[in-house]
Protein backbone atom coordinates (compact mmCIF):
# COMPACT_ATOMS: atom_id res chain seq x y z
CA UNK A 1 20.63 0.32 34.59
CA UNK A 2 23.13 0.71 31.56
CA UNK A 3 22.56 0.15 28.52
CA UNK A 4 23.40 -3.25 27.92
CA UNK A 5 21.79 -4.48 30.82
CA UNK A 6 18.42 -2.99 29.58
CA UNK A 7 18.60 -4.71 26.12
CA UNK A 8 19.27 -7.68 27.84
CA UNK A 9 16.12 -7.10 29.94
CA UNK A 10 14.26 -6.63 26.67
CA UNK A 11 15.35 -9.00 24.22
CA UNK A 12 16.73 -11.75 26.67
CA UNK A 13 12.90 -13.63 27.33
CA UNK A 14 12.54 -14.03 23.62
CA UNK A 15 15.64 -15.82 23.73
CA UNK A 16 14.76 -17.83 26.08
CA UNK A 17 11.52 -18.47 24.14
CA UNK A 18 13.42 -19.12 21.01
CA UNK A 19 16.22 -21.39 22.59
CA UNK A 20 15.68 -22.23 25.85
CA UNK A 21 18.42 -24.23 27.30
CA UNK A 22 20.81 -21.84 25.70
CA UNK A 23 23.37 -19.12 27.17
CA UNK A 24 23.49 -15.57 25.60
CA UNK A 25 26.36 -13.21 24.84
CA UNK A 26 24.71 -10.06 24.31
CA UNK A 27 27.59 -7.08 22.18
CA UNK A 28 24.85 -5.04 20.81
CA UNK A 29 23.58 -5.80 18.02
CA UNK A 30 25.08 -9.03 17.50
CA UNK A 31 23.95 -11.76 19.96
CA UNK A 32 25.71 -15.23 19.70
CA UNK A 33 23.89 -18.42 21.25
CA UNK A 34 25.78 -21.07 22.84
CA UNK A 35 23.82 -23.33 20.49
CA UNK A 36 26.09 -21.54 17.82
CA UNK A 37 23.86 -19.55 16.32
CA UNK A 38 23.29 -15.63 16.27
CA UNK A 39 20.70 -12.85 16.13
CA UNK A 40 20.46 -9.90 15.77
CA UNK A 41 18.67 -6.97 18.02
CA UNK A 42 18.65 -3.80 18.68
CA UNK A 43 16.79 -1.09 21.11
CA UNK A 44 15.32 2.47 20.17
CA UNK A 45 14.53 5.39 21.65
CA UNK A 46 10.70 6.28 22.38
CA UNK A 47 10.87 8.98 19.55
CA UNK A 48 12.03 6.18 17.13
CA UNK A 49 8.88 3.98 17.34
CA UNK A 50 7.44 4.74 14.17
CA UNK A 51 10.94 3.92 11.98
CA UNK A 52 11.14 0.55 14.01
CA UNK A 53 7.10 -0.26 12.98
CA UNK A 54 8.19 0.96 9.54
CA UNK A 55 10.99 -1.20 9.56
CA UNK A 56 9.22 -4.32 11.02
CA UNK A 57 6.19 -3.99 8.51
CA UNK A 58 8.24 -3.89 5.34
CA UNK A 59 11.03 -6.85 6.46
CA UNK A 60 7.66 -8.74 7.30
CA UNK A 61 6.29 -7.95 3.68
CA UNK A 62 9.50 -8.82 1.85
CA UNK A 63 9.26 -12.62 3.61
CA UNK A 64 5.94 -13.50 2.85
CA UNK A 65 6.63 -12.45 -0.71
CA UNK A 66 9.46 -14.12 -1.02
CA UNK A 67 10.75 -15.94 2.08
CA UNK A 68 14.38 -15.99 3.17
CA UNK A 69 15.15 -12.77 0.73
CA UNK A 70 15.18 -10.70 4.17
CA UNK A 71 16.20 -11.43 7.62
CA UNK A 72 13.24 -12.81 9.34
CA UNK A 73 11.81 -10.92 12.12
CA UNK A 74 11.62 -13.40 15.59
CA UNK A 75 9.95 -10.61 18.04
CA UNK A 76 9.33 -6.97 18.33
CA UNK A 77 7.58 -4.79 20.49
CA UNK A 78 7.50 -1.56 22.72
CA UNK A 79 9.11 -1.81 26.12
CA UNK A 80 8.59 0.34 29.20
CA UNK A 81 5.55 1.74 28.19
CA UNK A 82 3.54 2.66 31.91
CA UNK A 83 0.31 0.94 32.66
CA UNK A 84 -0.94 5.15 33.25
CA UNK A 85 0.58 5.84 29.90
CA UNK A 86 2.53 8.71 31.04
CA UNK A 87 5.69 7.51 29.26
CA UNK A 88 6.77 6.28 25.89
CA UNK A 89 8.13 3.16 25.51
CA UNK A 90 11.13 1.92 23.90
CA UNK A 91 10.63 -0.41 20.05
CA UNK A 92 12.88 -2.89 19.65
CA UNK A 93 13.25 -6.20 17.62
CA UNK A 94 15.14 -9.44 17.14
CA UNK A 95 16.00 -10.97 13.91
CA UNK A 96 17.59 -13.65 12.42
CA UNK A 97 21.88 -12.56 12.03
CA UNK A 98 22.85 -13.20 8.28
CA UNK A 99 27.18 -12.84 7.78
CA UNK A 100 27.07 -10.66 4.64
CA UNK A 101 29.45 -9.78 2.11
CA UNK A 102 28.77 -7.85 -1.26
CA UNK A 103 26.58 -9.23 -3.86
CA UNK A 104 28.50 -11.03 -6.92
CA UNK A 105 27.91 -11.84 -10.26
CA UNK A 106 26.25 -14.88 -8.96
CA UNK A 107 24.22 -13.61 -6.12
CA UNK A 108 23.28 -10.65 -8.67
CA UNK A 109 21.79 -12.76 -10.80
CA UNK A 110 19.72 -15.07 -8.16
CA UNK A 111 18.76 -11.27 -6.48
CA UNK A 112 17.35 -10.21 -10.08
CA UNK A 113 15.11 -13.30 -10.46
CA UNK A 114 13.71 -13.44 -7.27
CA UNK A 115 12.86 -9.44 -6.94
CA UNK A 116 11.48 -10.18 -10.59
CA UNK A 117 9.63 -13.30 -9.88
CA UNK A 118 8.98 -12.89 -6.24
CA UNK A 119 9.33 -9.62 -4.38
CA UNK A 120 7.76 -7.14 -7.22
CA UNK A 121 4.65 -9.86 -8.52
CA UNK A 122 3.22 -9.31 -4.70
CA UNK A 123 0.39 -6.70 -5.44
CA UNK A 124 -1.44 -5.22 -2.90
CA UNK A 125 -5.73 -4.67 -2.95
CA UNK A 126 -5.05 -1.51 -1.41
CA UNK A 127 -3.50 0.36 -4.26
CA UNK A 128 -0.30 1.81 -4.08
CA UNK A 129 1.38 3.12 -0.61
CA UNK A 130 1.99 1.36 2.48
CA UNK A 131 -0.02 0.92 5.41
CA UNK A 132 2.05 2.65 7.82
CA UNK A 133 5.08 5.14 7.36
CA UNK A 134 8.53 4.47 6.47
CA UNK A 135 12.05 5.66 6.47
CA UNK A 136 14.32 5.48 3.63
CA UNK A 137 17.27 7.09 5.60
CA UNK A 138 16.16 9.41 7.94
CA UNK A 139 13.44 10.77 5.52
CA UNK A 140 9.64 9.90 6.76
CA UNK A 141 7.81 8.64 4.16
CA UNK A 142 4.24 9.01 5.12
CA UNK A 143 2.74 6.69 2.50
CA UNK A 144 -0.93 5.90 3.01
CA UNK A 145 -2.60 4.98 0.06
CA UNK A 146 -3.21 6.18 -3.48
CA UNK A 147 -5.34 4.74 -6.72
CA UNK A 148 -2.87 5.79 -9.25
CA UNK A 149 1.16 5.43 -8.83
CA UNK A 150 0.66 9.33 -10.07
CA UNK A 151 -0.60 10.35 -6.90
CA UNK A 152 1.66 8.28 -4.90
CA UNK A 153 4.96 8.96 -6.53
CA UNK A 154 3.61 12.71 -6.56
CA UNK A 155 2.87 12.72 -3.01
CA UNK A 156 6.53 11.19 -2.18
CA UNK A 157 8.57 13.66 -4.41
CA UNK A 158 5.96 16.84 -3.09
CA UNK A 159 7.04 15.44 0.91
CA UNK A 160 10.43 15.61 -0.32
CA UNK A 161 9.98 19.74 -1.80
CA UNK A 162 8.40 20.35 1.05
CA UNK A 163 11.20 19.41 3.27
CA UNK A 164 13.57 21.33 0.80
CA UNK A 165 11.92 24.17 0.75
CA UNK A 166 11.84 24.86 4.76
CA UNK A 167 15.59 25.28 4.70
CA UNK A 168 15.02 28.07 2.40
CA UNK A 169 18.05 27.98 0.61
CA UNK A 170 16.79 25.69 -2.19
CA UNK A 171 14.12 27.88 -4.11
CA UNK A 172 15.08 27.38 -7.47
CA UNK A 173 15.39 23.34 -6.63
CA UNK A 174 12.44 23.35 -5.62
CA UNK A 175 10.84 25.70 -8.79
CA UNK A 176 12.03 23.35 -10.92
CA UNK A 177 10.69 20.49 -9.00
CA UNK A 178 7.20 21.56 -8.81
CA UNK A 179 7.54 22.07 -12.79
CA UNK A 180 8.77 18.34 -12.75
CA UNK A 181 5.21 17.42 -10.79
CA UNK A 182 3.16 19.40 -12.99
CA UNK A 183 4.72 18.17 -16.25
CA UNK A 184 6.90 15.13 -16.14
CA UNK A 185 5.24 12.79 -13.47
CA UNK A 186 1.77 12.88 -15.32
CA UNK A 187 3.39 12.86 -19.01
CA UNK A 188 5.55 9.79 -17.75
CA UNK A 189 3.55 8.05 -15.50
CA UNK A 190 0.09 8.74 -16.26
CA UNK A 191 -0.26 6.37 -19.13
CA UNK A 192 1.45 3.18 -18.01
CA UNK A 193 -0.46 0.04 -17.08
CA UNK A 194 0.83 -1.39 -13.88
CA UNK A 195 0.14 -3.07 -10.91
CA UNK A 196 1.21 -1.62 -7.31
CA UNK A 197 4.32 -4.06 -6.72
CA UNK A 198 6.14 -4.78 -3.47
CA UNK A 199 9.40 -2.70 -3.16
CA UNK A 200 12.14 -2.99 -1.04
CA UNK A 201 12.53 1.38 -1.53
CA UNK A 202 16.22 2.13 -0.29
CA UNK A 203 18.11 -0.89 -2.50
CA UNK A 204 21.06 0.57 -2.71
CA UNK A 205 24.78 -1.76 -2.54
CA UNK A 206 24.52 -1.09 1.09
CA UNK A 207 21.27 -2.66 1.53
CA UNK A 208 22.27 -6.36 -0.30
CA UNK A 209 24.53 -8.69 -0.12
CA UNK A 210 25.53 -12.07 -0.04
CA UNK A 211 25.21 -14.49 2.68
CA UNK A 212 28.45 -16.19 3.13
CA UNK A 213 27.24 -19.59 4.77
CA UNK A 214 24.54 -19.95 2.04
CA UNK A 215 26.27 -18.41 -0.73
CA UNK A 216 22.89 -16.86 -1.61
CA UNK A 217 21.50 -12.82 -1.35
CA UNK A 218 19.56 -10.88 0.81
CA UNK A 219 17.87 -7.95 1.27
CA UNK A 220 17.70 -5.75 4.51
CA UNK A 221 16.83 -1.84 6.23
CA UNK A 222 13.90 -1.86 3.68
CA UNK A 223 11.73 1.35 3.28
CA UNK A 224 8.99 -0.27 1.75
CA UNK A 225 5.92 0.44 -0.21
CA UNK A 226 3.85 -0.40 -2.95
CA UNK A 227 4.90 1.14 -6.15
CA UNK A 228 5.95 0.62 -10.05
CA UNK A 229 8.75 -1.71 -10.15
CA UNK A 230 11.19 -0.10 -11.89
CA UNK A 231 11.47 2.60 -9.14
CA UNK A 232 13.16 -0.01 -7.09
CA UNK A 233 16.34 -0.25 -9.64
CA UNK A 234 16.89 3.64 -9.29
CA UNK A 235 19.10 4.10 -6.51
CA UNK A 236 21.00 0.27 -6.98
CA UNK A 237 21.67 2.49 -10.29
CA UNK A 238 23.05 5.56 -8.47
CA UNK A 239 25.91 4.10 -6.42
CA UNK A 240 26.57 0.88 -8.00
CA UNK A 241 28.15 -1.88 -6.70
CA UNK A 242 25.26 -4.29 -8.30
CA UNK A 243 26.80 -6.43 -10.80
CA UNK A 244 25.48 -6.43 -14.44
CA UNK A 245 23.90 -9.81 -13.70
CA UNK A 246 21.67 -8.57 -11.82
CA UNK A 247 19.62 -5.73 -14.17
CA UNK A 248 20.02 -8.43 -16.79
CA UNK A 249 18.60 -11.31 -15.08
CA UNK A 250 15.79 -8.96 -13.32
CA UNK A 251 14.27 -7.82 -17.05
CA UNK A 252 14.58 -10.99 -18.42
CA UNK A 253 12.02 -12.09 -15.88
CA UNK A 254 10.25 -8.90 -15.76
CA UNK A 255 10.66 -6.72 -18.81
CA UNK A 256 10.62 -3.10 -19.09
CA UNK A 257 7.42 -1.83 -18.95
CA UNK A 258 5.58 -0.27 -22.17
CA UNK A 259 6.55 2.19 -23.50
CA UNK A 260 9.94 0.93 -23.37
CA UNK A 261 11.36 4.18 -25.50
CA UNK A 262 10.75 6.39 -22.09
CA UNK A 263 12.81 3.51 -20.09
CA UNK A 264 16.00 5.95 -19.48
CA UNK A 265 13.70 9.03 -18.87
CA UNK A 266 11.74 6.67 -16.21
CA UNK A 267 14.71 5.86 -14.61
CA UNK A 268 15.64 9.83 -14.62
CA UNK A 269 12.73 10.39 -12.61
CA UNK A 270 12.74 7.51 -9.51
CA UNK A 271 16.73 8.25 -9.38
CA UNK A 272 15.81 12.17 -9.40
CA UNK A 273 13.60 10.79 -6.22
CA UNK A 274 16.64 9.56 -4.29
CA UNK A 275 18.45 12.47 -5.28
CA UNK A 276 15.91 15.20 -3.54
CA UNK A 277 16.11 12.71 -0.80
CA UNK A 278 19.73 12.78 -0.50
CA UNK A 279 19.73 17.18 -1.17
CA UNK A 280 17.30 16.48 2.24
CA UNK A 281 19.18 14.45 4.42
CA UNK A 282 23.10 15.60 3.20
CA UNK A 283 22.39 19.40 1.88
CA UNK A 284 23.79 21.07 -1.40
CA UNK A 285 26.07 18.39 -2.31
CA UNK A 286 23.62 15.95 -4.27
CA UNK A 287 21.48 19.61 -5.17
CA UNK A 288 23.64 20.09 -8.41
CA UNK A 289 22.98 15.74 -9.39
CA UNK A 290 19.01 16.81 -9.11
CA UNK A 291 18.87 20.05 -10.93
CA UNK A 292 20.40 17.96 -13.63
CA UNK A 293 18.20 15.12 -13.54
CA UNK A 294 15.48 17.80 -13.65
CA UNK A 295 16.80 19.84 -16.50
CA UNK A 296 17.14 16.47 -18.59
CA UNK A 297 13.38 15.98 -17.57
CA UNK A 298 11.90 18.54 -18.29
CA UNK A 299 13.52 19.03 -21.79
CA UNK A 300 12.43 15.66 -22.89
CA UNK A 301 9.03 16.00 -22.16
CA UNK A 302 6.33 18.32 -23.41
């Protein structure tokens, strides 16, 4: 069976479910409807279950925080998996297709209220984490869950040395970063007063844009957990290609948490994160971006 004809196989009776006197054209991932509409789907392999769950959890988070921000998930599952369980199966979903260009000045500014108002005031009992692992890139994040965003950012930027660290070419990286965990995450973290907020956790330009039938933004491949909110601005910081609107719009609704004066140094640290994540998944070239981060760090505080 080739390809094609086995995500047809797949995806094809929740079609059917969704629209049933419709026709399918199936060019991976795009699906168009003779009704006019589209989807989107896509098949994995068996070892890719756990980034499709991640996936899946996180885009079904985002939408019941704030509905519509992310495309909405219509079916998912694991295929193929024998009734003996001698084979894995293959994850796959369908979701809703969204046309998307980059965000504007407008879109920035409708994208900073809602995260403010919407996606980061959803709290979780739990603490902060997620209940299942999730991918920002290729990177597992094995999240779990912590009482203090200490522990939990601690945990993420240890998984991250950890991974560094094996390749045994970054040693003095990775000195530095345990120096960074000792010091820095405790001095700047320790002390603030928070509540574990929904994140989207990869929001980089890439990652948003604007819907051009709607004319109105959206977020999507979310690696999502509960965290401080401010760690979700880090990487949309890094790359760029978020308008101004958008950081003002997001503090006026959600200010900058107390103490404001370590702000910049705060925002050293969660894009310092992304950084060690990119030294992991790209090699030296983002090494020289972190060891500055963490020489800035580690100067500043005590």
């Amino acid at each position: 069976m080739s390809k094609s004809s086995e995500f047809a196989s797949i995806i094809l009776p929740h079609l059917k479910e969704i629209e049933p006197n419709a026709q399918f054209i199936i060019s991976l991932p795009v699906i168009k409807s003779s009704s006019g509409s589209k989807f989107y789907g896509k098949v994995g392999d068996a070892s890719e279950v756990d980034q499709y769950v991640g996936e899946i959890e996180s885009l079904k988070a985002i939408n019941n925080a704030a509905p519509g921000l992310a495309p909405r998930v219509l079916a998912h599952g694991i295929a193929g998996v024998s009734e003996k369980h001698d084979r894995l199966g293959r994850p796959y979903f369908l979701s809703e297709y969204k046309d998307i260009t980059s965000l504007n000045d407008k879109t920035g500014d409708i994208l900073g209220k809602r995260m403010a108002e919407e996606l980061h005031a959803n709290s979780s009992s739990n603490g902060f984490g997620f209940s299942v692992p999730t991918f920002c890139g290729a990177t597992r994040q094995e999240n779990g869950w912590y009482k203090t965003w200490v522990e939990c950012f601690d945990a993420m930027v240890g998984n991250l040395l950890v991974s560094l660290r094996e390749r045994g070419t970054f040693s003095g990286l990775c000195t530095k970063g345990e120096e960074v965990r000792m010091r820095v995450i405790p001095y700047l973290l320790g002390s603030l007063s928070i509540q574990p907020a929904l994140l989207h956790g990869d929001l980089w330009s890439g990652n948003a844009g604007t819907v051009g039938t709607t004319d109105e933004p959206v977020i999507f491949d979310p690696s999502s957990y509960y965290g401080h909110n401010e760690a979700d601005l880090a990487i949309a910081r890094i790359f760029g290609g978020f308008p101004r609107s958008f950081f003002v719009t997001y503090h006026k609704y959600r200010p900058k948490t107390e103490p404001v004066e370590q702000y910049e140094l705060r925002t050293d640290l969660y894009e310092l994160y992304h950084y060690l994540n990119h030294t992991v998944l790209f090699g030296s070239a983002y090494a020289g971006s972190a060891v500055k981060k963490m020489d800035r760090l580690l100067e500043q505080c005590p």
